[in-house]
Each structure stands twice: as structure tokens, then as C-alpha cells.
Protein backbone atom coordinates (compact mmCIF):
# COMPACT_ATOMS: atom_id res chain seq x y z
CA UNK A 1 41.71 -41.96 -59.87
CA UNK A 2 44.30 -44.03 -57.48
CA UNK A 3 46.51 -41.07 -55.67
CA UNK A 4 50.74 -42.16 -54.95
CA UNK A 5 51.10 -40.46 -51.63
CA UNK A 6 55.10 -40.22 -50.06
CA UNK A 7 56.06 -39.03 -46.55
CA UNK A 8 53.85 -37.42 -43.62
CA UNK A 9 54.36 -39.02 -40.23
CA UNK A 10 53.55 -43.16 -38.71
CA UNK A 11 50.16 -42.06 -37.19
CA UNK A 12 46.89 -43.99 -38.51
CA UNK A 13 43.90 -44.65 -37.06
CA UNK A 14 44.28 -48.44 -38.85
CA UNK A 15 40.41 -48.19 -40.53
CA UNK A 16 41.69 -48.63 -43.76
CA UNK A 17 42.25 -52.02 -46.00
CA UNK A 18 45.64 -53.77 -46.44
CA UNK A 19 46.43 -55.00 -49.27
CA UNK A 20 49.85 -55.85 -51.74
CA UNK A 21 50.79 -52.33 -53.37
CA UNK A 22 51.57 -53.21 -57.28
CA UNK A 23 54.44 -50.90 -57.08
CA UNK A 24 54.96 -51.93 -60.22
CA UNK A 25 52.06 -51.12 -62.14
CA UNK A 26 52.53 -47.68 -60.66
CA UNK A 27 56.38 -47.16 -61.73
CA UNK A 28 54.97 -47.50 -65.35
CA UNK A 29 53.09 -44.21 -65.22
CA UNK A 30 54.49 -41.88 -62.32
CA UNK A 31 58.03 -41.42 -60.82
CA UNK A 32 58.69 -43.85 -58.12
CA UNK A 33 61.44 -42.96 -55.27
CA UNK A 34 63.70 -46.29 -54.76
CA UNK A 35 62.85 -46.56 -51.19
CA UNK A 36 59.00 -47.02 -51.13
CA UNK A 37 58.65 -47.81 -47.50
CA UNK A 38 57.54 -44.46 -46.50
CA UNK A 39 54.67 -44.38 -49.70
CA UNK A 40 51.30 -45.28 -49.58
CA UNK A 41 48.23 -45.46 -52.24
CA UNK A 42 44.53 -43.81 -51.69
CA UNK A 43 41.68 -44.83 -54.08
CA UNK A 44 39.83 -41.15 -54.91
CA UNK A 45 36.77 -40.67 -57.08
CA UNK A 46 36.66 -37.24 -58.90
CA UNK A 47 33.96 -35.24 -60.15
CA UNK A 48 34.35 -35.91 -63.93
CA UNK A 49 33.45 -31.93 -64.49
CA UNK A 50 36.78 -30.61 -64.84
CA UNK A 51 36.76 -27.40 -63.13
CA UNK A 52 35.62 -29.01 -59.93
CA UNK A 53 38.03 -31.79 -60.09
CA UNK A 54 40.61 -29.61 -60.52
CA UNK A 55 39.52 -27.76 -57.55
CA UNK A 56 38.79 -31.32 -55.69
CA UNK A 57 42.89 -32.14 -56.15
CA UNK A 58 43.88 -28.51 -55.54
CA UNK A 59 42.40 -28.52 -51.60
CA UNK A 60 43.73 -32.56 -51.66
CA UNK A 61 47.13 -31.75 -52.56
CA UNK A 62 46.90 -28.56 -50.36
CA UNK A 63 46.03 -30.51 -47.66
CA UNK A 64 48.40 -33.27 -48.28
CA UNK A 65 51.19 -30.64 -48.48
CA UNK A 66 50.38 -29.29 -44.72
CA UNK A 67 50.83 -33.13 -43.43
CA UNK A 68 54.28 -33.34 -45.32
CA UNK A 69 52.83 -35.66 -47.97
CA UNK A 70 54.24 -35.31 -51.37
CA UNK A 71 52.03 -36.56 -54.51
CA UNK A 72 53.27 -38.22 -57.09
CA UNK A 73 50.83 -38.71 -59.44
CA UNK A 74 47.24 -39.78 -60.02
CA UNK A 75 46.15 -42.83 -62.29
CA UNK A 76 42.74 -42.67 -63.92
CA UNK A 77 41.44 -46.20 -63.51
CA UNK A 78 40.27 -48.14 -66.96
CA UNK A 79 36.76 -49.08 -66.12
């Protein structure tokens, strides 16, 4: 699953990978705010047992929540 993160604060440790955001292969399948600037993406793999995926996003989106990140959706990635 690819995660749409918005908000939290400008720290980073700067170990991830750059890389063009296809905003708009996003907008086609979650709610995009206009002003993107703030929104990031995170590439997540998910147990594909459903109770403990649910459970996986639950303490993600928990956790997410206490850093003042807002998701917007999740996109299961055609393989």
C-alpha cells in the first residue's frame, strides 16, 4: 500500500529517497487538499491477513495522529 500523509512539523532526519510525487495519480483515488506543499507519500507493506493489517494501520494512523499527521488514504499497489 502507498500511505498520503498531510501536516506534522519540517523535522527529518533526510534518510529517505526523493523523488517527483505523481500528485496526480493520487487525486484519482483519495481527496487531495489544493495546497500539497505540506503532504508527503510513504511506501508501506501490509500483512495481507486482514485482522493484522487492520491492526498494522490502526497503531500507524494512531501514531501519525500524535505527530499531527492527517491520512488521507492508502493505495493498494497493482503488482
Amino acid at each position: 500500500s502507498n500511505i498520503q500523509l498531510c501536516g506534522g512539523d519540517d523535522s527529518g532526519d533526510g534518510a529517505g529517497v526523493m523523488t517527483q510525487i505523481p500528485w496526480e495519480l493520487f487525486a484519482s483515488e483519495v481527496h487531495m487538499p489544493e495546497d500539497r506543499s505540506g503532504c508527503a507519500v510513504g511506501m508501506l507493506f501490509f500483512s495481507k491477513d486482514p485482522e493484522e493489517r487492520i491492526a498494522a494501520k490502526k497503531r500507524l494512523e494512531d501514531a501519525l495522529a500524535h505527530e499531527r499527521f492527517e491520512v488521507l488514504g492508502y493505495r493498494i499497489v497493482p503488482v
